[in-house]
Structures are given as structure tokens and as C-alpha cells.
C-alpha atoms as a PDB file:
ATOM      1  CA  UNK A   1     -15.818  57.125 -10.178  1.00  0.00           C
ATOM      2  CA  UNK A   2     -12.294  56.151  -9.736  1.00  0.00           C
ATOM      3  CA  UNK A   3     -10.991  55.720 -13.262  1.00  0.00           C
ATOM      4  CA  UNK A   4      -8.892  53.899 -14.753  1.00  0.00           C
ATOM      5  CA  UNK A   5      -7.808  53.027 -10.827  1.00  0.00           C
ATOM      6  CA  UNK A   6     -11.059  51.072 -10.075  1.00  0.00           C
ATOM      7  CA  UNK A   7      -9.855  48.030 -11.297  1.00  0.00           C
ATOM      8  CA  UNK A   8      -6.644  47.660  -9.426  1.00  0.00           C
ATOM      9  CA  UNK A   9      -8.032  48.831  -6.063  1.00  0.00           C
ATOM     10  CA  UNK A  10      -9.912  45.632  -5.056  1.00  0.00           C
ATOM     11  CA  UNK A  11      -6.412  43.768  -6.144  1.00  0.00           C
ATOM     12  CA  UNK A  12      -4.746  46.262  -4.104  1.00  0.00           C
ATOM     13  CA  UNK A  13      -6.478  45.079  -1.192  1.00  0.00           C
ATOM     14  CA  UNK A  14      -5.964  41.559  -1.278  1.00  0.00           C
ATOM     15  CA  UNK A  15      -2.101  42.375  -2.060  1.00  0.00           C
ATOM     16  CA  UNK A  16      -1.710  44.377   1.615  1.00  0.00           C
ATOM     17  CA  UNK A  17      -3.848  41.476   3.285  1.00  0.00           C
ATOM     18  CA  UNK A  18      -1.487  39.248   2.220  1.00  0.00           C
ATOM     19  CA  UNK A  19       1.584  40.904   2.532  1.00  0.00           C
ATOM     20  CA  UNK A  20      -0.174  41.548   6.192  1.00  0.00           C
ATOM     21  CA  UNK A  21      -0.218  37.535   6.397  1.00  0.00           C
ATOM     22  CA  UNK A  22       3.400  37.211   5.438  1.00  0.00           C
ATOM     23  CA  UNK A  23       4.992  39.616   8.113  1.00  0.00           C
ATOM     24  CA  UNK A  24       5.791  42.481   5.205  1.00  0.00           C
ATOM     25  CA  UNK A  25       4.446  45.097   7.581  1.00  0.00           C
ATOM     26  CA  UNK A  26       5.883  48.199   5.796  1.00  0.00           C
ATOM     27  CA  UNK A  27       4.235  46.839   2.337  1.00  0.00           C
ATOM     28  CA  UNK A  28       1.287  46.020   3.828  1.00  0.00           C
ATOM     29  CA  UNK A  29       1.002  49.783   5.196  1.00  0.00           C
ATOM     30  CA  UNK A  30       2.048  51.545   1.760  1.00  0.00           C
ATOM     31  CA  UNK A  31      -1.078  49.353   0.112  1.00  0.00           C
ATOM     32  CA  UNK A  32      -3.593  49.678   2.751  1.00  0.00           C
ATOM     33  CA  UNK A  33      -2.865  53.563   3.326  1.00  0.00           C
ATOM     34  CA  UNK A  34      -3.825  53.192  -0.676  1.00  0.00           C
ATOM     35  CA  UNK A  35      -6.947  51.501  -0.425  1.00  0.00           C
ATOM     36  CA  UNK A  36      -7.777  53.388   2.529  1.00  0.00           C
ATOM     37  CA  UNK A  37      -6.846  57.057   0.621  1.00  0.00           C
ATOM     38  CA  UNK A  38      -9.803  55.369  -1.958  1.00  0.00           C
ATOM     39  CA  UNK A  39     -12.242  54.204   0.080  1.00  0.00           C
ATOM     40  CA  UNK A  40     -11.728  56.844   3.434  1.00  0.00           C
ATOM     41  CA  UNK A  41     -14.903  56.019   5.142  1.00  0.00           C
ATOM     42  CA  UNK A  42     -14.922  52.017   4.536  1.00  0.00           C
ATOM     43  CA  UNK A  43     -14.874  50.205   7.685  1.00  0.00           C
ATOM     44  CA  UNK A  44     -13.064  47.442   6.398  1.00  0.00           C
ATOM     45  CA  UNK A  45      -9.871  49.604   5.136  1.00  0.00           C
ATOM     46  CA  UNK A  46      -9.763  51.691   8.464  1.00  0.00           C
ATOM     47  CA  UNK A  47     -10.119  48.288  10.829  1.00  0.00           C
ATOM     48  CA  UNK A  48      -7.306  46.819   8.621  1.00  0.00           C
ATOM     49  CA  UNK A  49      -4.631  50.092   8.873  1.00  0.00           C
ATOM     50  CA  UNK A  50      -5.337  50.472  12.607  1.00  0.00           C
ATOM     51  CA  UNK A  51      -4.179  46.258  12.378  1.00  0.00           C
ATOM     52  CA  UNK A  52      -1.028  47.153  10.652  1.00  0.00           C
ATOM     53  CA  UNK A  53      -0.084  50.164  12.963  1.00  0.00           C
ATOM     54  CA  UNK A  54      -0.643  48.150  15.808  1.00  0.00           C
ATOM     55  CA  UNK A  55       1.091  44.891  14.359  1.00  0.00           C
ATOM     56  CA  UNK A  56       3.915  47.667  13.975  1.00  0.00           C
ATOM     57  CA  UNK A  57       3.705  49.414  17.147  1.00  0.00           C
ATOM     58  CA  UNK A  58       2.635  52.538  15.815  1.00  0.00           C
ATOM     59  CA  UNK A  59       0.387  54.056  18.192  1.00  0.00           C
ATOM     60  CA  UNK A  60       0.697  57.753  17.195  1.00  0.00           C
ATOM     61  CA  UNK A  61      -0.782  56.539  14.626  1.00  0.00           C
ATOM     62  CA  UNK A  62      -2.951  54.119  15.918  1.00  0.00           C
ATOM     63  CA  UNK A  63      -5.102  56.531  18.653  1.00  0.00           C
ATOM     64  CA  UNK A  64      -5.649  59.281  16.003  1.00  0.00           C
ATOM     65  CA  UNK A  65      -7.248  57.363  13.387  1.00  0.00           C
ATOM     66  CA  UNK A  66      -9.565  55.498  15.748  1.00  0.00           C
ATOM     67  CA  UNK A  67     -10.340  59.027  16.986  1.00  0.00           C
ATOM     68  CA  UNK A  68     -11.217  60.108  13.546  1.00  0.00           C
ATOM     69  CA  UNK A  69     -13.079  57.358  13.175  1.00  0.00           C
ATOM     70  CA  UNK A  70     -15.011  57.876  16.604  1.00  0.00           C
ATOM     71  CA  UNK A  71     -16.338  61.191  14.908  1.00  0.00           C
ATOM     72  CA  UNK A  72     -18.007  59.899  11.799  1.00  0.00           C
ATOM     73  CA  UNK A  73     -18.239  56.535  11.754  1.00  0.00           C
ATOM     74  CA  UNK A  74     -22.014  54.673  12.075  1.00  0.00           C
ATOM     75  CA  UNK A  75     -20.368  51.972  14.174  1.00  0.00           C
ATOM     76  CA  UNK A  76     -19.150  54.191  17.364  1.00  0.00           C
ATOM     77  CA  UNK A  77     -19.198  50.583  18.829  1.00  0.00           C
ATOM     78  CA  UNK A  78     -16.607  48.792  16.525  1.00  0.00           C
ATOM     79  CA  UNK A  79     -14.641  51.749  17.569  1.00  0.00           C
ATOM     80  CA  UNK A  80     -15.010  52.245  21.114  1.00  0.00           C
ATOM     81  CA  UNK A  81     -14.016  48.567  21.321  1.00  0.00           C
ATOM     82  CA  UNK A  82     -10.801  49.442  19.135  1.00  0.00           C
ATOM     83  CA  UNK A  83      -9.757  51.989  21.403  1.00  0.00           C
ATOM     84  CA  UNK A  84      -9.949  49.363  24.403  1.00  0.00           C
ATOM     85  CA  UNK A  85      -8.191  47.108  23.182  1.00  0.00           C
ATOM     86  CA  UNK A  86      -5.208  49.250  21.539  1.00  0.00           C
ATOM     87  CA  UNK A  87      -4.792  51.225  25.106  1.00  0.00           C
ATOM     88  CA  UNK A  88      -4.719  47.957  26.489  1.00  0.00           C
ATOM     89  CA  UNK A  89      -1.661  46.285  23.825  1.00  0.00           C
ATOM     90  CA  UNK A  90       0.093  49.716  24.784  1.00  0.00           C
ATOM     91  CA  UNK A  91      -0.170  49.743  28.890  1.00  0.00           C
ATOM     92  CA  UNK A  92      -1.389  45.850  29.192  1.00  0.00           C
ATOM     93  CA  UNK A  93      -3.853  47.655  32.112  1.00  0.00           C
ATOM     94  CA  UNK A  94      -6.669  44.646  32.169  1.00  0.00           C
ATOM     95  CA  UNK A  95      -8.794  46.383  34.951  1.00  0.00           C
ATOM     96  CA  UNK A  96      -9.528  49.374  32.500  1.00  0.00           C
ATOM     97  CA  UNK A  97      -9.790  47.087  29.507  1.00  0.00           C
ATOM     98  CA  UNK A  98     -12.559  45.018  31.142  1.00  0.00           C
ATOM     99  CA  UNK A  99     -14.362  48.549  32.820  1.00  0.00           C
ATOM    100  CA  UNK A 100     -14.199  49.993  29.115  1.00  0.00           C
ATOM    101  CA  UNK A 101     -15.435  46.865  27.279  1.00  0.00           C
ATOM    102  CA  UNK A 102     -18.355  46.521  29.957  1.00  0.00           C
ATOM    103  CA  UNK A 103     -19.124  50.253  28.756  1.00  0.00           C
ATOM    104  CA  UNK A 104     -20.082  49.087  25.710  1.00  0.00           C
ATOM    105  CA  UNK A 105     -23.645  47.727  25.666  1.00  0.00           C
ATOM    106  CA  UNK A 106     -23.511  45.803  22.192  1.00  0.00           C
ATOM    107  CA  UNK A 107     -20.408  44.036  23.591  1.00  0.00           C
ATOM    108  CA  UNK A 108     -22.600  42.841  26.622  1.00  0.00           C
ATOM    109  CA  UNK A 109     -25.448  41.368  24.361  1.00  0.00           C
ATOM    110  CA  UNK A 110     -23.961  38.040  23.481  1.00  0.00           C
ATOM    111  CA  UNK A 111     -23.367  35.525  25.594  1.00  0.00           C
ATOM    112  CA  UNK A 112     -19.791  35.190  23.590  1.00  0.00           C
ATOM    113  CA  UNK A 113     -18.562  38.374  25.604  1.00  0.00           C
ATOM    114  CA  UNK A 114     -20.420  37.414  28.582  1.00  0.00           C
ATOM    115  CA  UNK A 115     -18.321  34.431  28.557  1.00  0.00           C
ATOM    116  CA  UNK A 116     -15.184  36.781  27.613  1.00  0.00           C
ATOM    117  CA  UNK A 117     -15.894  39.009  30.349  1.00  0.00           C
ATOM    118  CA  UNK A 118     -16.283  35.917  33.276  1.00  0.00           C
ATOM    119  CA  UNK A 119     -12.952  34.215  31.963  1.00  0.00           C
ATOM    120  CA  UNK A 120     -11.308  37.424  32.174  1.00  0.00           C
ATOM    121  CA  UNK A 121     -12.500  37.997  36.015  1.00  0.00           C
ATOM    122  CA  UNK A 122     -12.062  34.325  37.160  1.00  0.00           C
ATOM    123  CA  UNK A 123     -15.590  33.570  37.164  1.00  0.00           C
ATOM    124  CA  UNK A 124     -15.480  30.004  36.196  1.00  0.00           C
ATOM    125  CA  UNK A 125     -18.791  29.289  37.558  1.00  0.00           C
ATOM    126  CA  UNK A 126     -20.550  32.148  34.941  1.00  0.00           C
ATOM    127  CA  UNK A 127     -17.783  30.901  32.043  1.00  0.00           C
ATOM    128  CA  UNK A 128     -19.546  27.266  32.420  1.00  0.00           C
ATOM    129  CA  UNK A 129     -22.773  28.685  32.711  1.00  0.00           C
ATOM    130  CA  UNK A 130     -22.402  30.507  29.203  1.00  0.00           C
ATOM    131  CA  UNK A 131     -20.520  28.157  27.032  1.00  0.00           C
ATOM    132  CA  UNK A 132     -23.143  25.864  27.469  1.00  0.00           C
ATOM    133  CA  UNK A 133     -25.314  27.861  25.604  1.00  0.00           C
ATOM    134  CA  UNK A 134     -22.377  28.246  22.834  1.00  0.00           C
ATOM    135  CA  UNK A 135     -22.017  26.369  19.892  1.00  0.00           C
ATOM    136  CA  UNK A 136     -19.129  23.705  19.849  1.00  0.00           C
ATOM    137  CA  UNK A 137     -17.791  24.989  16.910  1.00  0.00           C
ATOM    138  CA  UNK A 138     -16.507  28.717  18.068  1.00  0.00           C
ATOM    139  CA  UNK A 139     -13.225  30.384  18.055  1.00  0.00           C
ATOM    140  CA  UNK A 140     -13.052  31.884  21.175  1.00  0.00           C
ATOM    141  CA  UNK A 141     -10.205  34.578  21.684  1.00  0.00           C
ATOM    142  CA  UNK A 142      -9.775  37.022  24.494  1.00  0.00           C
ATOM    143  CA  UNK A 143      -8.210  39.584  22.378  1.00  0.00           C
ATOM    144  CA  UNK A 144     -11.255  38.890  19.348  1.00  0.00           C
ATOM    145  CA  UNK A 145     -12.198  42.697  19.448  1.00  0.00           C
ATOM    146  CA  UNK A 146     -11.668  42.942  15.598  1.00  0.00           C
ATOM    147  CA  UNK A 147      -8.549  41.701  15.410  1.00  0.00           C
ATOM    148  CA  UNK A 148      -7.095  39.310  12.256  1.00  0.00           C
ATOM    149  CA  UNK A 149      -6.461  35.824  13.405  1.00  0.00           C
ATOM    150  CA  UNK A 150      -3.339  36.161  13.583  1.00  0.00           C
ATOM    151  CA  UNK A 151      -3.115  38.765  16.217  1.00  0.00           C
ATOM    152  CA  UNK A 152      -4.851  36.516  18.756  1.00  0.00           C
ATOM    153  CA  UNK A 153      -4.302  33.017  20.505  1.00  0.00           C
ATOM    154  CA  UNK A 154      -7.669  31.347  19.922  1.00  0.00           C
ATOM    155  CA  UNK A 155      -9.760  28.248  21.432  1.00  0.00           C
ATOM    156  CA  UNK A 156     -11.430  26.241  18.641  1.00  0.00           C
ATOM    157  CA  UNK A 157     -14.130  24.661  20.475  1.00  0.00           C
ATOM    158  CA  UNK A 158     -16.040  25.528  23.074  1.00  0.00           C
ATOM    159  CA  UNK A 159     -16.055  21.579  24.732  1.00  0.00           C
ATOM    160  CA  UNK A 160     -11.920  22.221  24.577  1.00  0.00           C
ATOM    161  CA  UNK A 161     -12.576  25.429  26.523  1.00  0.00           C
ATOM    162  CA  UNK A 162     -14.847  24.080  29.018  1.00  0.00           C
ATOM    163  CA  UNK A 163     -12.103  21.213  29.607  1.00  0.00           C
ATOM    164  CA  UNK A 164      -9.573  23.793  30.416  1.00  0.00           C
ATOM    165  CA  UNK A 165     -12.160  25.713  32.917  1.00  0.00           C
ATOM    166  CA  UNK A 166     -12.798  22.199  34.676  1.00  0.00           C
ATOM    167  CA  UNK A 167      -8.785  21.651  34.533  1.00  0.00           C
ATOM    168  CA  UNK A 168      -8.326  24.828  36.292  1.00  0.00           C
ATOM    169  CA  UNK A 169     -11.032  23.615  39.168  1.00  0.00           C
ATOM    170  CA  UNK A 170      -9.442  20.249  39.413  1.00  0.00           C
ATOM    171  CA  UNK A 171     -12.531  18.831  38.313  1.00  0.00           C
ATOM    172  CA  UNK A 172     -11.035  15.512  36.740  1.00  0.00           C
ATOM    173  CA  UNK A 173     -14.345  13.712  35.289  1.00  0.00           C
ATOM    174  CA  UNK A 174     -15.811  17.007  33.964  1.00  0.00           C
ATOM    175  CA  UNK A 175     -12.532  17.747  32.322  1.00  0.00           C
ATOM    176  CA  UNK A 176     -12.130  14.438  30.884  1.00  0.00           C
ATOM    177  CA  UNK A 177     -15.635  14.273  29.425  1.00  0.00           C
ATOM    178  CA  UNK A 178     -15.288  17.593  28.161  1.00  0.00           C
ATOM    179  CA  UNK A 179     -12.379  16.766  26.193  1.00  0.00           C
ATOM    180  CA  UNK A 180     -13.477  13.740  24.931  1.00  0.00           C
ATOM    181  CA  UNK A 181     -16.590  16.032  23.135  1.00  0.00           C
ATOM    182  CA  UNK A 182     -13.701  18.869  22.243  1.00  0.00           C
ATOM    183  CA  UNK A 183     -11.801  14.984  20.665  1.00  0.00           C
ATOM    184  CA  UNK A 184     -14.216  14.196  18.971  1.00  0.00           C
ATOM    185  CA  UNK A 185     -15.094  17.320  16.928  1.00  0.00           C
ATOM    186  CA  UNK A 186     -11.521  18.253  16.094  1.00  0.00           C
ATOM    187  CA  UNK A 187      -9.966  15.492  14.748  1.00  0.00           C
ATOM    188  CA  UNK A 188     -12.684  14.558  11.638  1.00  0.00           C
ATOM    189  CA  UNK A 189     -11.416  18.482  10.700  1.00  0.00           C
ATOM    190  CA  UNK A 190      -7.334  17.401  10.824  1.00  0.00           C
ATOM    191  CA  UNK A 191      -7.913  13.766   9.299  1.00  0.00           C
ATOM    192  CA  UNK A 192     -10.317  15.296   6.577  1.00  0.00           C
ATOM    193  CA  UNK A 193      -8.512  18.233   5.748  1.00  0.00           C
ATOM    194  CA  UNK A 194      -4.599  18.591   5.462  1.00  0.00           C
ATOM    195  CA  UNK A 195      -5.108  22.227   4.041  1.00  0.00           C
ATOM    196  CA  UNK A 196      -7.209  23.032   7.791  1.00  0.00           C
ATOM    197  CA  UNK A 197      -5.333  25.835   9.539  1.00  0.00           C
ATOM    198  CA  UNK A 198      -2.469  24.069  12.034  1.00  0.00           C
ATOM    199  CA  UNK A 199      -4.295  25.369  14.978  1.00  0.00           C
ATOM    200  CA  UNK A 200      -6.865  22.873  15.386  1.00  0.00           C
ATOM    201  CA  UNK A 201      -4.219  19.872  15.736  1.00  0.00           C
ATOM    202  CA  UNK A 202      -2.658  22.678  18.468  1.00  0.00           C
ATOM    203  CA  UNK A 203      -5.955  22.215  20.198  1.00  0.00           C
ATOM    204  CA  UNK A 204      -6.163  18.833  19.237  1.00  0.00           C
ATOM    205  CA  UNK A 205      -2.581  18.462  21.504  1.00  0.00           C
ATOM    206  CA  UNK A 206      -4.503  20.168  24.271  1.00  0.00           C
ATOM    207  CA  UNK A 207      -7.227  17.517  24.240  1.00  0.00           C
ATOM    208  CA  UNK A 208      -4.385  14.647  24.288  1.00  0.00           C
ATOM    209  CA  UNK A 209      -2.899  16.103  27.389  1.00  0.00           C
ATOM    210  CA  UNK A 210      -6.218  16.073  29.246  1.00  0.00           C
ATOM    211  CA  UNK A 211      -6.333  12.685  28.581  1.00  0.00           C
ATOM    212  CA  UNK A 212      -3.154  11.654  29.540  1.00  0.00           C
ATOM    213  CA  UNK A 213      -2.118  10.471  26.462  1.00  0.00           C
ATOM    214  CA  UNK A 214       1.522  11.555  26.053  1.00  0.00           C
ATOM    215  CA  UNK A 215       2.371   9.616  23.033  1.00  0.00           C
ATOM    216  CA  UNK A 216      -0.414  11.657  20.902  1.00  0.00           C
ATOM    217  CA  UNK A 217       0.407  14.740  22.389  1.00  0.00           C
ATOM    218  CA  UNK A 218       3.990  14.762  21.273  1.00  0.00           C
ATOM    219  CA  UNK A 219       3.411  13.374  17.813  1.00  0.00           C
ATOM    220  CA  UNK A 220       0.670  16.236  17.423  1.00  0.00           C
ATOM    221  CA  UNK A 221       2.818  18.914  18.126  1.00  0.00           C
ATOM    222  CA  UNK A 222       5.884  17.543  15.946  1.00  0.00           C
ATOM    223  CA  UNK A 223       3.030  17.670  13.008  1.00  0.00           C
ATOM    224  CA  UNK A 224       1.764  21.160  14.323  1.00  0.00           C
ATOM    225  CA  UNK A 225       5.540  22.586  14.357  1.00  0.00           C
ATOM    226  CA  UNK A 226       6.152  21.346  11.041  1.00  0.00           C
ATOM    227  CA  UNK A 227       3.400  23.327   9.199  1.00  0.00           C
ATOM    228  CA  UNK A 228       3.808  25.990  11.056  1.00  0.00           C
ATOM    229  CA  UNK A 229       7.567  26.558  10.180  1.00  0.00           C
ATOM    230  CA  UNK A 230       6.537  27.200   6.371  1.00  0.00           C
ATOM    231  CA  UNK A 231       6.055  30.586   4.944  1.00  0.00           C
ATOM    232  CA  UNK A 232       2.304  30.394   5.108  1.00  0.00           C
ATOM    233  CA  UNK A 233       1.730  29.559   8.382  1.00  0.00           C
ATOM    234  CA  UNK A 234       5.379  31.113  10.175  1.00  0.00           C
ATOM    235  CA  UNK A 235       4.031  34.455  10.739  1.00  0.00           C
ATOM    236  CA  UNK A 236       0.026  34.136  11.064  1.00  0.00           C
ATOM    237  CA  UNK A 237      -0.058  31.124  13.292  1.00  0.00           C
ATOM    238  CA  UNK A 238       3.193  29.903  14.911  1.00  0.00           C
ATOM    239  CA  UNK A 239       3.406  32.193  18.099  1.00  0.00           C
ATOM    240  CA  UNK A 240       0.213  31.213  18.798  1.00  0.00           C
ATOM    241  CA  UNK A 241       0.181  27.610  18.039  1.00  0.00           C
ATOM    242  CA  UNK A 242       3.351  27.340  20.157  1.00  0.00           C
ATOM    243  CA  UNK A 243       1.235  28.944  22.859  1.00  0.00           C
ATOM    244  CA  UNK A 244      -1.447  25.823  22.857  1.00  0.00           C
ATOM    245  CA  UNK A 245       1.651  23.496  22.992  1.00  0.00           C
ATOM    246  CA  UNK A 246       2.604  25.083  26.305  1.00  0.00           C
ATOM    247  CA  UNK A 247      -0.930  24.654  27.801  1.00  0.00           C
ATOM    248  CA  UNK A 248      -0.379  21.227  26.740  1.00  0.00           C
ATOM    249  CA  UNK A 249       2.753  21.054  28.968  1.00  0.00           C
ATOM    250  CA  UNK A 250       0.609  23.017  31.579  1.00  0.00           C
ATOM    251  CA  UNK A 251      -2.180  20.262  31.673  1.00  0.00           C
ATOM    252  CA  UNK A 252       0.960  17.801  32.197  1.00  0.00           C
ATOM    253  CA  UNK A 253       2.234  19.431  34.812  1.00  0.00           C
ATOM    254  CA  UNK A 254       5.637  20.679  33.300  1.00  0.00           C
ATOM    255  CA  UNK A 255       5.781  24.210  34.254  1.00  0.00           C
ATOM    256  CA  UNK A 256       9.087  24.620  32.903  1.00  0.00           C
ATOM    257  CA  UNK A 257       8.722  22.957  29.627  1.00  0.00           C
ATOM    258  CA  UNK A 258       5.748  25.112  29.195  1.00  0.00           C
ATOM    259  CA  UNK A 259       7.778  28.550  29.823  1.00  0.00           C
ATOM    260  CA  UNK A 260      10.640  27.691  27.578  1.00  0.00           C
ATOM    261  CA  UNK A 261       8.016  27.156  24.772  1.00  0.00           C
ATOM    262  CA  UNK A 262       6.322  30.656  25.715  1.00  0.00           C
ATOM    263  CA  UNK A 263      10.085  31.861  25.365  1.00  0.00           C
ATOM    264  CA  UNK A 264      10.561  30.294  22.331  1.00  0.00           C
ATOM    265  CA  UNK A 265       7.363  32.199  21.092  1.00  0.00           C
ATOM    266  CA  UNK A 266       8.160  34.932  22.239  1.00  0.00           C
ATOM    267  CA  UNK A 267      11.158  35.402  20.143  1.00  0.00           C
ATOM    268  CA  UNK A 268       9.506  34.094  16.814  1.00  0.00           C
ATOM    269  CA  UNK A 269       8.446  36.426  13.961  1.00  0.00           C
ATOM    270  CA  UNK A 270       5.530  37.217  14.737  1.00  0.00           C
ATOM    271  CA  UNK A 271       2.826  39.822  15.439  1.00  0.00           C
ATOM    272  CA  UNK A 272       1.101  37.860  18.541  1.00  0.00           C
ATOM    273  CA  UNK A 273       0.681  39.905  21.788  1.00  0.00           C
ATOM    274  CA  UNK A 274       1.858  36.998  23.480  1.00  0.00           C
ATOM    275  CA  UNK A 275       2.366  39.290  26.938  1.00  0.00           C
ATOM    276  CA  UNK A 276      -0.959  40.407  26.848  1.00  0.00           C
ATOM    277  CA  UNK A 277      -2.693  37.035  25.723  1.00  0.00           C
ATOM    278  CA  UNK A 278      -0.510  35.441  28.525  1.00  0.00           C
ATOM    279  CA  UNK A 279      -2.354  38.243  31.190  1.00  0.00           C
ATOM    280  CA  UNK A 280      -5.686  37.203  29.824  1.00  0.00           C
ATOM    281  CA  UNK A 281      -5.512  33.454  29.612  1.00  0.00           C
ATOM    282  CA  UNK A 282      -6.956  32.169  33.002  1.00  0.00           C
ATOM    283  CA  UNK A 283      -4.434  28.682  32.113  1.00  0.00           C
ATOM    284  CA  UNK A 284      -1.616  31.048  32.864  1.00  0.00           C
ATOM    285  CA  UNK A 285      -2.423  32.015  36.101  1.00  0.00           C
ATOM    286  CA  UNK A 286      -0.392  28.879  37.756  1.00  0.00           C
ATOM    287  CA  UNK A 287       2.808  30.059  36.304  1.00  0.00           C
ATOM    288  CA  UNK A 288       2.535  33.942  37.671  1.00  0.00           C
ATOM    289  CA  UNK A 289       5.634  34.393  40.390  1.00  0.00           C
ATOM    290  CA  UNK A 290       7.674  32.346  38.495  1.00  0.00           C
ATOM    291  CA  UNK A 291      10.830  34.824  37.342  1.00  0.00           C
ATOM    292  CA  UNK A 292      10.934  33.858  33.964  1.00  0.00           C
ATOM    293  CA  UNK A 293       7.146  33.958  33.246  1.00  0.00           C
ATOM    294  CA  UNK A 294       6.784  37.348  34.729  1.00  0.00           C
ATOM    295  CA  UNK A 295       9.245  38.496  32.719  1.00  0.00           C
ATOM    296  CA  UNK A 296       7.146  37.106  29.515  1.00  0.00           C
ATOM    297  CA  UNK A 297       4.544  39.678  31.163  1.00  0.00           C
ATOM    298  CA  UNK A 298       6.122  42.375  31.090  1.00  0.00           C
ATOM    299  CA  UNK A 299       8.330  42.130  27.464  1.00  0.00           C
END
């Protein structure tokens, strides 16, 4: 029993989520080193301090509680996946992320992660293969090994993602078709619902560019920028909307309006890996050996 605590320690948990949504990092920690001291063997309140320690660059803190968690924990998984993917936001070494990831047999077993672990080699041929057993509705991220959403740049439809893939092979009428699908299941979500998270008119903007359609691209990303600059929205989702808006400038060929908007990102308040996202996404391959992209890699 937990006394006359048990009634403020669900409350305290939704208090350092969102302080965790709203960039108060140190809050966030002092509540969810609480809820964790209360509940020391939930899942849930481990997963979200080892979020907040990362989001604050605390690995020496970081490594030893995954550790601890690799020794009693019923989901060795969950954690052996955790300990990929912080050793690879510290050293950004993507050979030993994907050798440690393919370790892990239950990360293997859907064809999600096969399609993670293709995109992540360059196998576009295996990528295609997979998402067309995928849902359209999906939120595929690279760096979606228990992270919150706003640690990772995500794709919100798998048509969107299969454009880009086709993009990337110069495969015009595949990409075009594609987007038209990714179109088409996006925009009943942004008409329908002005409360719907900004980044599916960011991949909306995507769609746009694949299409040629400059004039909706650039009033799409005014619209995305605006919602994203308010307090709900500036520290969860802005880095990584911004980052859609540069693939958008990718797919139009402006390789230098695309960097300065990954600059721009780079410098807003945010908890994004944007280095490591930018190592991951395939889209971002055209702009390595550029000076000021490769410095984006390594920041």
C-alpha cells in the first residue's frame, strides 16, 4: 500500500510527462525519479527516466539503469533494444546499431523492422517489398526503439514513404502514384481535424513537392510553422517538422534551402537527435560531402 501517497502518484506521472512535453527536463526528472522510486520495477516509469536522461544527455546515468534493468526485467528485449539505441545517440556508430538490433530476434519478427533494417542498409528493393505488406496508416521512425514522439522524425504513411524510396531511384511514375495514395490519406486528417498533430501537414508538404506543386507546398509549411511555434507543439514537434520541410526542398531540388532549414533545426529547443536521424534517413544521403551538412553530422 502506498498511503496517503497513492492518490497523487498517478497525477505525478502525468505532471513529468508533460513537463517532458514542454522541454522542463530537470522537472520532468525530479517527478519521474518519484514515480519511478514508487513503482521501481514498472516498465513504463524506467522507459520514461532512461527518455529524460537521454533527452538530457545524461548517459552515466542512462547505461546503468538500462543495466539494472537488463538483470530483472521480463522484457530483456525492450532493453537490449534500449541499450542500442542509447550507445548509438552517444557514438552515432550505425554499423553496430544495425549488428545489435539484428541480435535481437523479436525485433526481426515484424515486417516493420524488416523494413527499418533495409532502409537503414540501402536496400530499397527489400524496403518496397515490405511496406507493401504495411498498413497505410503507420508512423514509421528509424529511431522508434521506444522512444516518445518527440525524440524521433517520423513518416506518417507508408504510401508517403514508398514515394520517397521511388524518389530516391528516380522512379518518376511510381513516385508520383505513390504520393497521390500518401495525398489522399493525409489531407481528410488536416481538413477534418485542426487539433491533428502538425506533422501530418509536414508530410502533407512532402507529398506537394512530389507533385510539383510549389504553391501548396509553401502555403503548407507557413501553416505547419505556425503551429509549431506555440508552446504545445515548440518543443515536441518543431525540430522534426522542420526536418520534413527540408525533404520537401530535397524533392525540389534545393539542396541549400534544405540545409539552412536542417540548421535552423538544429538550433531550435528541442530534444530531436537531428544528427543521428539525419545518418539514418536514406533522403539525406544526396547532401553527404556537402561542408555544412557534414557538419550537421557530426554536432
Amino acid at each position: 500500500a502506498l498511503g496517503k501517497d497513492a492518490s497523487f502518484y498517478p497525477s505525478q506521472r502525468v505532471l513529468a510527462t508533460t513537463y517532458f512535453r514542454l522541454g522542463r527536463l530537470a522537472e520532468a526528472q525530479y517527478h519521474m525519479e518519484a514515480v519511478l522510486r514508487k513503482d521501481p520495477l514498472s516498465l513504463r516509469s524506467n522507459n520514461d527516466l532512461v527518455n529524460v536522461y537521454a533527452a538530457r544527455g545524461m548517459w552515466d546515468k542512462v547505461f546503468p539503469l538500462i543495466e539494472e534493468n537488463l538483470q530483472h526485467s521480463d522484457d530483456l528485449d525492450h532493453w537490449k533494444i534500449r541499450s542500442a539505441q542509447a550507445k548509438y545517440l552517444q557514438t552515432g556508430d550505425r554499423n553496430a546499431l544495425i549488428a545489435a538490433i539484428g541480435a535481437i530476434p523479436s525485433f526481426r519478427n515484424e515486417n516493420g523492422k524488416k523494413t527499418w533494417e533495409a532502409l537503414v542498409r540501402r536496400d530499397y528493393s527489400e524496403s518496397l517489398r515490405q511496406l507493401k505488406l504495411r498498413d497505410a496508416d503507420i508512423r514509421f521512425r528509424f529511431l522508434d526503439l521506444r522512444l516518445p514522439r518527440n525524440m524521433s522524425m517520423s513518416i506518417r504513411n507508408s504510401y508517403l514513404l514508398a514515394a520517397l524510396v521511388h524518389f530516391e531511384l528516380k522512379e518518376k511514375m511510381n513516385w508520383t502514384a505513390e504520393s497521390e495514395k500518401a495525398k489522399a490519406s493525409l489531407q481528410p486528417i488536416t481538413q477534418v481535424d485542426p487539433m491533428a498533430d502538425p506533422d501530418y501537414s509536414s508530410n502533407l508538404a512532402i507529398c506537394y513537392a512530389l507533385e510539383g506543386d510549389r504553391e501548396r507546398m509553401e502555403a503548407t509549411i507557413q501553416a505547419v510553422r505556425e503551429k509549431t511555434n506555440t508552446e504545445i507543439f515548440r518543443f515536441s514537434l518543431q525540430a522534426a517538422c522542420e526536418m520534413h520541410i527540408a525533404i520537401a526542398y530535397l524533392v525540389l531540388g534545393e539542396n541549400d534551402k534544405a540545409i539552412e532549414t536542417l540548421e535552423a533545426a538544429s538550433k531550435m529547443d528541442g530534444i530531436l537527435f537531428l544528427n543521428r536521424e539525419l545518418d539514418l534517413w536514406f533522403i539525406f544521403d544526396r547532401l553527404r560531402g556537402n561542408p555544412r551538412f557534414d557538419k550537421l553530422l557530426e554536432d
